[in-house]
N, C-alpha and C. Protein backbone atom coordinates (compact mmCIF):
# COMPACT_ATOMS: atom_id res chain seq x y z
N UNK A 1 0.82 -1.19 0.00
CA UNK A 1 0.00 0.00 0.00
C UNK A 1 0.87 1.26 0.00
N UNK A 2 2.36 1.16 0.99
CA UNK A 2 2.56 2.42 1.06
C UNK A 2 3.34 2.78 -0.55
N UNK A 3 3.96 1.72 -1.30
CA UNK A 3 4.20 2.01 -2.37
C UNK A 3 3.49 2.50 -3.50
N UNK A 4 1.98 1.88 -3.51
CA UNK A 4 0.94 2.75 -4.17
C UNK A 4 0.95 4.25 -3.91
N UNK A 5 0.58 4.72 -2.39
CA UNK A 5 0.90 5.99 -2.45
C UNK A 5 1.94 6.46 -2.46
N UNK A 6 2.90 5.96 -2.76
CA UNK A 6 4.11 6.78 -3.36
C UNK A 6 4.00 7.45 -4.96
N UNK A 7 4.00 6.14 -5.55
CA UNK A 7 3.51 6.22 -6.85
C UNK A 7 2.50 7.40 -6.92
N UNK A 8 1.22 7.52 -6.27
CA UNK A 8 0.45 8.45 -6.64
C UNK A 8 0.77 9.54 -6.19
N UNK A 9 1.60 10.13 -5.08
CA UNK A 9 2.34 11.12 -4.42
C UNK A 9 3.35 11.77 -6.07
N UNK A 10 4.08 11.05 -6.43
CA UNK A 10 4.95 11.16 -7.23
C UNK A 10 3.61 11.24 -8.73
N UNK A 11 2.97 11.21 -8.92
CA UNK A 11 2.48 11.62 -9.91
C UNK A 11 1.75 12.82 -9.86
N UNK A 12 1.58 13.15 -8.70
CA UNK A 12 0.58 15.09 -8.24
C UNK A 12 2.03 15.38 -8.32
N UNK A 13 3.02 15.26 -8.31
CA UNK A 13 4.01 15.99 -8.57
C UNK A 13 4.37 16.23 -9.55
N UNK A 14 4.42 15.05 -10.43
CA UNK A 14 4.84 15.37 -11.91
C UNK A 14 3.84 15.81 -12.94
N UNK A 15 2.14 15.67 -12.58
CA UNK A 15 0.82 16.27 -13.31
C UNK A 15 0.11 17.12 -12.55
N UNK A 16 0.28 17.42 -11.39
CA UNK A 16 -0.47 18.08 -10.58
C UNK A 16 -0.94 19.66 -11.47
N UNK A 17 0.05 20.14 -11.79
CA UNK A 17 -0.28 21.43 -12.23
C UNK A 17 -0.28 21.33 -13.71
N UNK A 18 -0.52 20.15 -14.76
CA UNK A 18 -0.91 19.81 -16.00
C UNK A 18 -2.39 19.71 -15.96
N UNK A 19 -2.28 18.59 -14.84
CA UNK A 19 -4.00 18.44 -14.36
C UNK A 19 -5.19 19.90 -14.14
N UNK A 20 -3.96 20.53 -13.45
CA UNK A 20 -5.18 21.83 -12.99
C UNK A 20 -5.15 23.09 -13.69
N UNK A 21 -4.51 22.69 -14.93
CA UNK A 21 -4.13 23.51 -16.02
C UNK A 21 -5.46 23.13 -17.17
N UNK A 22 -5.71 21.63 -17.57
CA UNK A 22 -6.60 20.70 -17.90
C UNK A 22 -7.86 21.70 -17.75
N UNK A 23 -8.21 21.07 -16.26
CA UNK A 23 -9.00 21.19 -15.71
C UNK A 23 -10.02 23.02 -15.74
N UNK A 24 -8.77 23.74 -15.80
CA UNK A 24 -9.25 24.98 -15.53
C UNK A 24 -9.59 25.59 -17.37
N UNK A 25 -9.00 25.05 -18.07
CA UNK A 25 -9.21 25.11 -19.84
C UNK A 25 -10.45 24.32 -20.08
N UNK A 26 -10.82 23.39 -19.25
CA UNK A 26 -12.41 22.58 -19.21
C UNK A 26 -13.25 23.45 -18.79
N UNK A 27 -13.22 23.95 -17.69
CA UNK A 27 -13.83 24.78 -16.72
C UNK A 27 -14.07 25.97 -17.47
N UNK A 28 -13.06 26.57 -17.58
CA UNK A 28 -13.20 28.36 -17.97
C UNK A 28 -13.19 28.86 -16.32
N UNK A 29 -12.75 28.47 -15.45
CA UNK A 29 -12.93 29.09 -14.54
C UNK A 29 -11.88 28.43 -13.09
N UNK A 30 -11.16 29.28 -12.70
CA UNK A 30 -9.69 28.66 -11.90
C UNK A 30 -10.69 28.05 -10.18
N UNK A 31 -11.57 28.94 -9.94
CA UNK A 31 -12.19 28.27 -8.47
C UNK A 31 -12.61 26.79 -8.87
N UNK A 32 -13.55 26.57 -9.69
CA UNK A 32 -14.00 25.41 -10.10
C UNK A 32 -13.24 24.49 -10.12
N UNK A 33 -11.69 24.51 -10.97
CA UNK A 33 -11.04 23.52 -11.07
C UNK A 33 -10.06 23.59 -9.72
N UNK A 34 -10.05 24.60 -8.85
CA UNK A 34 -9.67 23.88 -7.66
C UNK A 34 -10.57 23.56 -7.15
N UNK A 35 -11.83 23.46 -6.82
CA UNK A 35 -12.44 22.46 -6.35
C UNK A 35 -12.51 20.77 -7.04
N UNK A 36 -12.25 20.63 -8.13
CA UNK A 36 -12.34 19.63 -9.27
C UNK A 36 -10.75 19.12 -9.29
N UNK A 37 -10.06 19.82 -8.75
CA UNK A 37 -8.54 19.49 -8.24
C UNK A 37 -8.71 18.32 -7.39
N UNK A 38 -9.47 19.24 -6.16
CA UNK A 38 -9.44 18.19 -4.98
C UNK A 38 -10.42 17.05 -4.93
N UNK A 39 -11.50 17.24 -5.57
CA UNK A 39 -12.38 16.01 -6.07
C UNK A 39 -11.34 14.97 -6.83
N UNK A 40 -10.67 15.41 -7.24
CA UNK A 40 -9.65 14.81 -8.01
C UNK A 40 -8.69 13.60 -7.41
N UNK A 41 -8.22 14.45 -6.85
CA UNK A 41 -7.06 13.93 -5.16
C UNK A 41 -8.13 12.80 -4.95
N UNK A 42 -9.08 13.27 -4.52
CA UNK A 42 -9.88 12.26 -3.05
C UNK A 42 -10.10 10.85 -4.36
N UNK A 43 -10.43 11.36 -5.43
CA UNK A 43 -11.24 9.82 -6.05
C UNK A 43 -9.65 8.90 -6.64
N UNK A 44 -8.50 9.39 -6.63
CA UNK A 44 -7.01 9.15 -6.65
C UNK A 44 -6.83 8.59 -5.65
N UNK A 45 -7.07 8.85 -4.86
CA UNK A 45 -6.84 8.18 -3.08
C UNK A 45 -7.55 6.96 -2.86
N UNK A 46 -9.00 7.54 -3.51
CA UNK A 46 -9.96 6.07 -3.24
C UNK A 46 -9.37 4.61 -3.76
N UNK A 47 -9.17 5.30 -5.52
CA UNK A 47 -8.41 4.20 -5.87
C UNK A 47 -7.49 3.48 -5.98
N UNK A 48 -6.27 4.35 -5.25
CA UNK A 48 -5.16 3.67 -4.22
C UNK A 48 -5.77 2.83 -3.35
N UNK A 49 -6.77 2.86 -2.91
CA UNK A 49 -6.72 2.18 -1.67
C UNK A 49 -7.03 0.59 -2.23
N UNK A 50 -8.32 0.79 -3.18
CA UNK A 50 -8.34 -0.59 -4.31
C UNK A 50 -7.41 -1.06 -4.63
N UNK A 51 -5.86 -0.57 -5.25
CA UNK A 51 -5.02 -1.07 -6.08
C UNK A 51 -5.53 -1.75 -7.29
N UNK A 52 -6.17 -1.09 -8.03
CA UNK A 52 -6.94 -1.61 -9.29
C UNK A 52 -6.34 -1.18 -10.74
N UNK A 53 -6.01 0.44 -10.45
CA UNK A 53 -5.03 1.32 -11.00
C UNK A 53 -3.81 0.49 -11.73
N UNK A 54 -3.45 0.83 -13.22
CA UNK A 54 -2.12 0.27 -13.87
C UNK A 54 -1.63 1.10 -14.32
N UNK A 55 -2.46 2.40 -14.81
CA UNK A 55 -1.16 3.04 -15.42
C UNK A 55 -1.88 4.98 -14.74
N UNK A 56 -1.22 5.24 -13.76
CA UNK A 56 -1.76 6.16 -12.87
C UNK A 56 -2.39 7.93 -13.68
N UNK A 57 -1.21 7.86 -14.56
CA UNK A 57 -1.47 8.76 -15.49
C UNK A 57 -2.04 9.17 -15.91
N UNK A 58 -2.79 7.86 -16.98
CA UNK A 58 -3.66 7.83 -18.47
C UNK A 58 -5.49 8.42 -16.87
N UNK A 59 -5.11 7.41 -16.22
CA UNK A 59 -6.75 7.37 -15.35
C UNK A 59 -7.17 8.75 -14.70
N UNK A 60 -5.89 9.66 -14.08
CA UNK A 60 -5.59 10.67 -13.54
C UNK A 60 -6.52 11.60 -14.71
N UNK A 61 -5.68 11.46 -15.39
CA UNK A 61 -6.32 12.49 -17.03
C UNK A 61 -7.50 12.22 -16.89
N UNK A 62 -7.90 10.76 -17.43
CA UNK A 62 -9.49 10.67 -17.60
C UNK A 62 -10.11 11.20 -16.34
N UNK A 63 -10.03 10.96 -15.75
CA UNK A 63 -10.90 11.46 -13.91
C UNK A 63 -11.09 12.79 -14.38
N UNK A 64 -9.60 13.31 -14.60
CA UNK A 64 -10.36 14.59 -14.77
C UNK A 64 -11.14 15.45 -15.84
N UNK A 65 -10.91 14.43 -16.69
CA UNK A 65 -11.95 14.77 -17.40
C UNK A 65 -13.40 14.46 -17.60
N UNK A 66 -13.28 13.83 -16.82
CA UNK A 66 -15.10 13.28 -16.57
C UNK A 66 -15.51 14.15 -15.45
N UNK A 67 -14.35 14.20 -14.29
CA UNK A 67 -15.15 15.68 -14.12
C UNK A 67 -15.54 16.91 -13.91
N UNK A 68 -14.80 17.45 -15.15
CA UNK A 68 -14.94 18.78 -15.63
C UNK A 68 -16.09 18.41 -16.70
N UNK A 69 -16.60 17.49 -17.43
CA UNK A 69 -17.39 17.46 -17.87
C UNK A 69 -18.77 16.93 -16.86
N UNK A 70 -18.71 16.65 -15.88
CA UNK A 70 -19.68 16.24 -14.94
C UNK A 70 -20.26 18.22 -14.66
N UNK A 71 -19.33 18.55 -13.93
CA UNK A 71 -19.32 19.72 -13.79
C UNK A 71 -20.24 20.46 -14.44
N UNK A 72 -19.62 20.35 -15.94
CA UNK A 72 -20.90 21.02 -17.31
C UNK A 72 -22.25 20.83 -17.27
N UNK A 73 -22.44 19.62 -17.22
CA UNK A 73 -23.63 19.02 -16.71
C UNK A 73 -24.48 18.92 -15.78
N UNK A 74 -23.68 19.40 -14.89
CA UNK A 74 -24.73 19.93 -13.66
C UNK A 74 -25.11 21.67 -13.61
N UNK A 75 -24.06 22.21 -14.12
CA UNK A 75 -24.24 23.56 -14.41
C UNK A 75 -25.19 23.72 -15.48
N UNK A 76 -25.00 23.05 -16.54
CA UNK A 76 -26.67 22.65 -17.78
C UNK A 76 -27.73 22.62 -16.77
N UNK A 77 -28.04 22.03 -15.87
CA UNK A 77 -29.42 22.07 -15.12
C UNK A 77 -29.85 22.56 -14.62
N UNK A 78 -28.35 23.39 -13.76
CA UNK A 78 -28.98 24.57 -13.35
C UNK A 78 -29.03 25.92 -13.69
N UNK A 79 -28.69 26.17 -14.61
CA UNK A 79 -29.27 27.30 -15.95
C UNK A 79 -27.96 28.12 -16.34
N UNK A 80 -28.16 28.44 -16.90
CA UNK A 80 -26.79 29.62 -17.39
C UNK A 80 -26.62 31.24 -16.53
N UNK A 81 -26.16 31.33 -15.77
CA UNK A 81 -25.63 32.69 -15.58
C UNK A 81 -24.29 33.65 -15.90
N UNK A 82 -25.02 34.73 -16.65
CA UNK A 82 -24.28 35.76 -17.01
C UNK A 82 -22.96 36.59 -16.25
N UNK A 83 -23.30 36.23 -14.70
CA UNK A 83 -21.96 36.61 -13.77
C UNK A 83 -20.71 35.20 -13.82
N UNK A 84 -21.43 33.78 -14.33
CA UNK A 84 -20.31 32.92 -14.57
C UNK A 84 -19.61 33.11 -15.76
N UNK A 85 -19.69 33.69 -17.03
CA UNK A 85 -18.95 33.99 -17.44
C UNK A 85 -17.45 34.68 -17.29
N UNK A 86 -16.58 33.87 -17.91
CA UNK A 86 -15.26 34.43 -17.58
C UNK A 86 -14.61 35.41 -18.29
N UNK A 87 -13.77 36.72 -17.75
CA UNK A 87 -13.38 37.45 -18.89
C UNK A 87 -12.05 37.52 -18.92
N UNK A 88 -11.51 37.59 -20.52
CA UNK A 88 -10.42 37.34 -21.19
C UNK A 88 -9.62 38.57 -20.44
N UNK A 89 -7.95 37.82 -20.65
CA UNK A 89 -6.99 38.71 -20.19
C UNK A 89 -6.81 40.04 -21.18
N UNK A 90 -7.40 39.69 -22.48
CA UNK A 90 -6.58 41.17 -22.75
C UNK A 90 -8.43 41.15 -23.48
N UNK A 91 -8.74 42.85 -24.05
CA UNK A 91 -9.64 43.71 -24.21
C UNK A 91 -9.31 44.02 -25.93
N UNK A 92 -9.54 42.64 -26.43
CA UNK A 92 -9.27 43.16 -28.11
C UNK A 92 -10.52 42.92 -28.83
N UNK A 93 -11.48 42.20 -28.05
CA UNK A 93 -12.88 42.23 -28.69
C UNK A 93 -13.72 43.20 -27.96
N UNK A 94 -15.18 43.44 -28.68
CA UNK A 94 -16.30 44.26 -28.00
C UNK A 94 -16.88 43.09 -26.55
N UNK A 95 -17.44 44.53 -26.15
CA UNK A 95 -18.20 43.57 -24.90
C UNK A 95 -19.18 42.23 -25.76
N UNK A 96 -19.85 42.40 -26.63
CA UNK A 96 -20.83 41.63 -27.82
C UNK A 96 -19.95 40.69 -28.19
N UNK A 97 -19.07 40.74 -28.69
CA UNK A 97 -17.85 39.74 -28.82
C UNK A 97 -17.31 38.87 -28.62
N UNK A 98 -17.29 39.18 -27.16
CA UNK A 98 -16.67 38.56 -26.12
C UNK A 98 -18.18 37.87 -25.61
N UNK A 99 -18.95 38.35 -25.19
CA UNK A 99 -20.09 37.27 -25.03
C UNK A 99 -20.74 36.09 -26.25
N UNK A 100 -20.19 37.19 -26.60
CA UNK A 100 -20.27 35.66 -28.34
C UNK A 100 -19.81 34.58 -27.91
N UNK A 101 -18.19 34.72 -27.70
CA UNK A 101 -16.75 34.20 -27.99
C UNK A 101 -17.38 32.98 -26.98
N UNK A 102 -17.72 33.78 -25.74
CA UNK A 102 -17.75 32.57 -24.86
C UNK A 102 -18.99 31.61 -24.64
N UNK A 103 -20.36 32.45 -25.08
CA UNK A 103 -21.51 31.90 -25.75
C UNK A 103 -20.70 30.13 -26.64
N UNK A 104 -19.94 30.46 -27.84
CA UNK A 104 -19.77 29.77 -28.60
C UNK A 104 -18.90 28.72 -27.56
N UNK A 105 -17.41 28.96 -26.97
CA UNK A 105 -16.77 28.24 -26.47
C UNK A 105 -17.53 27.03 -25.72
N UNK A 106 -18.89 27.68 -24.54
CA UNK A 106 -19.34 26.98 -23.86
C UNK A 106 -20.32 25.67 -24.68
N UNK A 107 -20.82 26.18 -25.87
CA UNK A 107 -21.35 25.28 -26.36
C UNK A 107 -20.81 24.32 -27.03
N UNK A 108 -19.83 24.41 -27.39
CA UNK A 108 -18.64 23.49 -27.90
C UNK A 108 -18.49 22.79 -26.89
N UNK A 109 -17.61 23.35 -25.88
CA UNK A 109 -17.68 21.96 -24.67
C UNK A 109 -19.26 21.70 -23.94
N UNK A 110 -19.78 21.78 -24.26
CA UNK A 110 -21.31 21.07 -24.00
C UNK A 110 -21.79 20.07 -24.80
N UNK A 111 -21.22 20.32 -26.24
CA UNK A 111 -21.08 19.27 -27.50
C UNK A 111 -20.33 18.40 -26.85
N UNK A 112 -18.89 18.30 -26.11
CA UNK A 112 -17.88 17.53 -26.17
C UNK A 112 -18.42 16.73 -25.09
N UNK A 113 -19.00 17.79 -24.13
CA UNK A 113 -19.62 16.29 -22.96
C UNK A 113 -20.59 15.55 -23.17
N UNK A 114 -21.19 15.57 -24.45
CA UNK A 114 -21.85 14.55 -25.22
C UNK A 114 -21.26 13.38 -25.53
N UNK A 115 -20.13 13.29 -25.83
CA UNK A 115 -19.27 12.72 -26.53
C UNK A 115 -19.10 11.15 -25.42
N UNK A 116 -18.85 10.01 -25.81
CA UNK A 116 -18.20 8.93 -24.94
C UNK A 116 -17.02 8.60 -24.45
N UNK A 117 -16.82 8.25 -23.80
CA UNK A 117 -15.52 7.28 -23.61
C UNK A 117 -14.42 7.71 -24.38
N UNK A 118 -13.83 6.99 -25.00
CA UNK A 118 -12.27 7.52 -25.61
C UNK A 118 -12.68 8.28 -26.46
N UNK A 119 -13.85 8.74 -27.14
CA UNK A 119 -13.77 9.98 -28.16
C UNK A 119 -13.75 11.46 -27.72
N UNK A 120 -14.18 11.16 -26.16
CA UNK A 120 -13.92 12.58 -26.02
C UNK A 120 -12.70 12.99 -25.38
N UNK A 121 -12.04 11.79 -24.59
CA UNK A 121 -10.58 11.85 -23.96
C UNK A 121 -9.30 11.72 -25.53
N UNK A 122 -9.61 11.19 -26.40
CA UNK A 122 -8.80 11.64 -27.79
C UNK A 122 -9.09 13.10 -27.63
N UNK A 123 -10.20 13.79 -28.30
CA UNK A 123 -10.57 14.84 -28.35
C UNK A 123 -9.81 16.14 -27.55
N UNK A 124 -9.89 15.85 -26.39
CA UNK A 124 -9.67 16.65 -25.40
C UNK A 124 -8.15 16.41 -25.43
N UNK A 125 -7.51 15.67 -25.16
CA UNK A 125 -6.51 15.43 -24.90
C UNK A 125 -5.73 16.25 -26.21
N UNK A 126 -6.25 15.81 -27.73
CA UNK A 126 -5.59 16.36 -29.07
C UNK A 126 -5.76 17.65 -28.78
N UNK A 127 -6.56 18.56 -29.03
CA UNK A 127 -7.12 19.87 -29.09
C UNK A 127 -7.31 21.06 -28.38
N UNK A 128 -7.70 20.28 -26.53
CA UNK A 128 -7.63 21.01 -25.65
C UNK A 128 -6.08 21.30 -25.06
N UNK A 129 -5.26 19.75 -24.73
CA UNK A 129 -4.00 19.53 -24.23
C UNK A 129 -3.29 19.57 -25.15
N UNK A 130 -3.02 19.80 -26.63
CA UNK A 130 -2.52 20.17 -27.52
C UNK A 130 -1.30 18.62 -27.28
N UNK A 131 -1.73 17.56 -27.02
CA UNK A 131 -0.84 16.50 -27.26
C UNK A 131 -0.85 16.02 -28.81
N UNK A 132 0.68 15.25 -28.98
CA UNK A 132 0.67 14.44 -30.06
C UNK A 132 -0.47 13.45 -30.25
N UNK A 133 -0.52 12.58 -31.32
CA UNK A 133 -1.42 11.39 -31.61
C UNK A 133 -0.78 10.44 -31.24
N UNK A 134 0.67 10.02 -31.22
CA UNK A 134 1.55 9.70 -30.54
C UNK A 134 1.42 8.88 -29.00
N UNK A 135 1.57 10.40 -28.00
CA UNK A 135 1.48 10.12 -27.23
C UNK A 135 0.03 9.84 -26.40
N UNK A 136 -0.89 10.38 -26.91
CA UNK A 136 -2.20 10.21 -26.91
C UNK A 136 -3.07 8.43 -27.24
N UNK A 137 -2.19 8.29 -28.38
CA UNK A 137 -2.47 6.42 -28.86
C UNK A 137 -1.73 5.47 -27.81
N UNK A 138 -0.61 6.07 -27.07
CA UNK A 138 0.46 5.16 -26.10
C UNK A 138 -0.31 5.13 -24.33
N UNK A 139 -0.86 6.33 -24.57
CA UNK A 139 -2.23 6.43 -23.19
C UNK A 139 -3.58 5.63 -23.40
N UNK A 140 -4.03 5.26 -24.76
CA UNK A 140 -4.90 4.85 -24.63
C UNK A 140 -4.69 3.67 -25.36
N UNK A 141 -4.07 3.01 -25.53
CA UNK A 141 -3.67 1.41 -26.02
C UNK A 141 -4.22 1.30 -27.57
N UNK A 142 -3.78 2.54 -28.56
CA UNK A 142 -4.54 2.60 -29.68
C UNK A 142 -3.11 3.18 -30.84
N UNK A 143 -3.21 2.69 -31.91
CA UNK A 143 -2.50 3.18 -32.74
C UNK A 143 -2.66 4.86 -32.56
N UNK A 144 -1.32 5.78 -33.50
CA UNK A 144 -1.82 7.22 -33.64
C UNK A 144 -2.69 7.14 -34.86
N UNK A 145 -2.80 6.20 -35.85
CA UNK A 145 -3.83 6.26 -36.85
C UNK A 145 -5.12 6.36 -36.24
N UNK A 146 -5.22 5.53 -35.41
CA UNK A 146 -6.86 5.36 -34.93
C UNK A 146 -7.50 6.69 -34.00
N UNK A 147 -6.14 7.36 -33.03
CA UNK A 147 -6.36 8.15 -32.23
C UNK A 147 -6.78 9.09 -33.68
N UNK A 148 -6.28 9.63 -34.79
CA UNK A 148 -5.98 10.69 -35.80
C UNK A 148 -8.05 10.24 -36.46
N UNK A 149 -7.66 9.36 -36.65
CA UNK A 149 -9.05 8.74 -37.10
C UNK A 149 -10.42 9.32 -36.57
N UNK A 150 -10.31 9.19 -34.93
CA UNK A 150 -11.26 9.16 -33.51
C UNK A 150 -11.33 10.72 -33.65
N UNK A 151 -10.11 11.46 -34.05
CA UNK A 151 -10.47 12.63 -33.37
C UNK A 151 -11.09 13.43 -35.03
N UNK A 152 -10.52 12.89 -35.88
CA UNK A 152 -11.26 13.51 -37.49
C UNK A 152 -12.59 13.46 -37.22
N UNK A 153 -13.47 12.12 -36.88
CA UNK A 153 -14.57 11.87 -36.64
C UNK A 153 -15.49 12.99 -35.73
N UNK A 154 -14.96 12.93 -34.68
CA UNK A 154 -15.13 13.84 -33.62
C UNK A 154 -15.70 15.04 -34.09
N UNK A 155 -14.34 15.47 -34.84
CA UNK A 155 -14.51 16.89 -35.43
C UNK A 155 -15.55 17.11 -36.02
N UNK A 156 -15.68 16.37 -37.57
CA UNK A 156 -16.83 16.38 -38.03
C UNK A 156 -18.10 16.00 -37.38
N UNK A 157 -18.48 15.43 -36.66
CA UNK A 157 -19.34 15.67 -35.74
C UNK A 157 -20.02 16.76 -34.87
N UNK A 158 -18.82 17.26 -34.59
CA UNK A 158 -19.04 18.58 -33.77
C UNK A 158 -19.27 19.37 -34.71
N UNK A 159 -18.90 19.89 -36.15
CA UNK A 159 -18.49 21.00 -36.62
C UNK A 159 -20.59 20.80 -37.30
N UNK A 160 -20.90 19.18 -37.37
CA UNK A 160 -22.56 19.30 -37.70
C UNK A 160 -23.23 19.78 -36.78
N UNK A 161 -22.53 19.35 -35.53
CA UNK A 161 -23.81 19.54 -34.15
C UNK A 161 -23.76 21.21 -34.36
N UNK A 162 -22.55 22.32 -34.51
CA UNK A 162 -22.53 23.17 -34.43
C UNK A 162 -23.10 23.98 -35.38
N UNK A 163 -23.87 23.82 -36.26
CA UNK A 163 -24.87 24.63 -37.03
C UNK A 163 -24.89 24.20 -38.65
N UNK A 164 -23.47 23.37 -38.90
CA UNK A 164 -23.94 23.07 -40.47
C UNK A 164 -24.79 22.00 -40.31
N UNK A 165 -25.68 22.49 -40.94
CA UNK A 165 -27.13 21.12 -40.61
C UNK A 165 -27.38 20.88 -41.69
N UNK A 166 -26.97 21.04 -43.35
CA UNK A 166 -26.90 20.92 -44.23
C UNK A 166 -26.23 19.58 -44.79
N UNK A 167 -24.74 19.52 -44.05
CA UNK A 167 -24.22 18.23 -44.12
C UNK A 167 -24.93 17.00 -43.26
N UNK A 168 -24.92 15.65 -43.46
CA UNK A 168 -25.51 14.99 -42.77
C UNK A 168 -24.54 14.44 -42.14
N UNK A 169 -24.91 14.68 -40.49
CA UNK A 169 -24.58 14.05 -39.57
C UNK A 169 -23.86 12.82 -39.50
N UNK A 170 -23.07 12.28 -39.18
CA UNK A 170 -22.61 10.92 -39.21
C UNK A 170 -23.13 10.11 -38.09
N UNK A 171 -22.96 9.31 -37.16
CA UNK A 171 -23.49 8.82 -36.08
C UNK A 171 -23.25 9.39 -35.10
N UNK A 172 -24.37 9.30 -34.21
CA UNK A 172 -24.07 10.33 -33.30
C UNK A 172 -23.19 10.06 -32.11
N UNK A 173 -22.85 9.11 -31.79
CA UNK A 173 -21.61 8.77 -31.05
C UNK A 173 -20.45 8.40 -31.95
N UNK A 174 -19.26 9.19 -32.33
CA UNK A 174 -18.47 8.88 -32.88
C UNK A 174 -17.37 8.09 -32.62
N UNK A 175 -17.44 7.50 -31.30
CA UNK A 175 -16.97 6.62 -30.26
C UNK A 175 -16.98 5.19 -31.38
N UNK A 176 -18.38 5.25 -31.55
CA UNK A 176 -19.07 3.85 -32.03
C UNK A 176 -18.66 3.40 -33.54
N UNK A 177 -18.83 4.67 -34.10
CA UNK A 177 -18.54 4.35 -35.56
C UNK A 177 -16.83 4.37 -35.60
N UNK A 178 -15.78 4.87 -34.84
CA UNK A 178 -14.66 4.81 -34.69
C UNK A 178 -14.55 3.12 -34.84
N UNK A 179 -15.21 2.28 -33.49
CA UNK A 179 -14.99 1.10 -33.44
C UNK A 179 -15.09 0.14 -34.62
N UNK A 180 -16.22 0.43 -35.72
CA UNK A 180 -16.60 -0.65 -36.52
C UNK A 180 -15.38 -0.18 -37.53
């Protein structure tokens, strides 16, 4: 046991502030993802205590990305407010603009927490974490073709959900049609 928490000690060290970097680019918002930090920690801890965990990393990531997208989802229910919006460091758009900007951002990741299982951790991981396909296919036990594949799909998916309604849709979990 105490070597498990070493291992996981030694990994808040080496992702801790990747994670809450993640987390706060999910969020749009730095309180949130320290709270989603430490939700983080505790469900890391839990599963130290299981020893179920193989590769501390890849799961670390996903955790947190399920929940910063949990997060979304509960904030979806309970309605949108105009004081949660976050504002940008620098003042190069209009006030209109900027509520656009983030209008649009939020609905994009509201699209993405649609998304399943490895299509949205490809996704996120390519686009948000600006990782290789590479190292992204070596986290998730997948060629970089398939990761490159997962996340093309994705895209086009999103880019229908997002207003071209002209093109037809592909399936709506792109998770699924990745697989066949």
């Amino acid at each position: 046991m105490d070597l498990i928490r070493q291992q996981l000690l030694d990994l808040l060290d080496r992702s801790g502030a990747k994670l809450y970097a993640m987390l706060t680019r999910l969020t749009l918002c730095q309180d949130v993802a320290d709270d989603l930090l430490q939700e983080l920690f505790i469900k890391l801890d839990r599963a130290a205590r299981t020893e179920t965990v193989h590769d501390w990393e890849s799961y670390a990531r996903q955790a947190a990305i399920h929940l910063a997208f949990d997060w979304w989802r509960r904030q979806k229910r309970a309605g949108p407010s105009l004081d949660a919006v976050p504002t940008p460091a620098c003042d190069e758009l209009s006030p209109l603009g900027r509520l656009v900007r983030d209008e649009q951002i939020q609905e994009i990741l509201a699209r993405i927490g649609q998304l399943n299982g490895s299509a949205r951790q490809a996704f996120v991981l390519r686009y948000i974490e600006q990782e290789s396909y590479e190292s992204i296919a070596a986290s998730m036990n997948k060629t970089p073709h398939q990761v490159r594949a997962l996340c093309a799909k994705v895209m086009q998916w999103l880019r229908n959900q997002m207003g071209e309604s002209d093109a037809p849709c592909p399936r709506k979990d792109p998770d699924h049609a990745a697989q066949q």
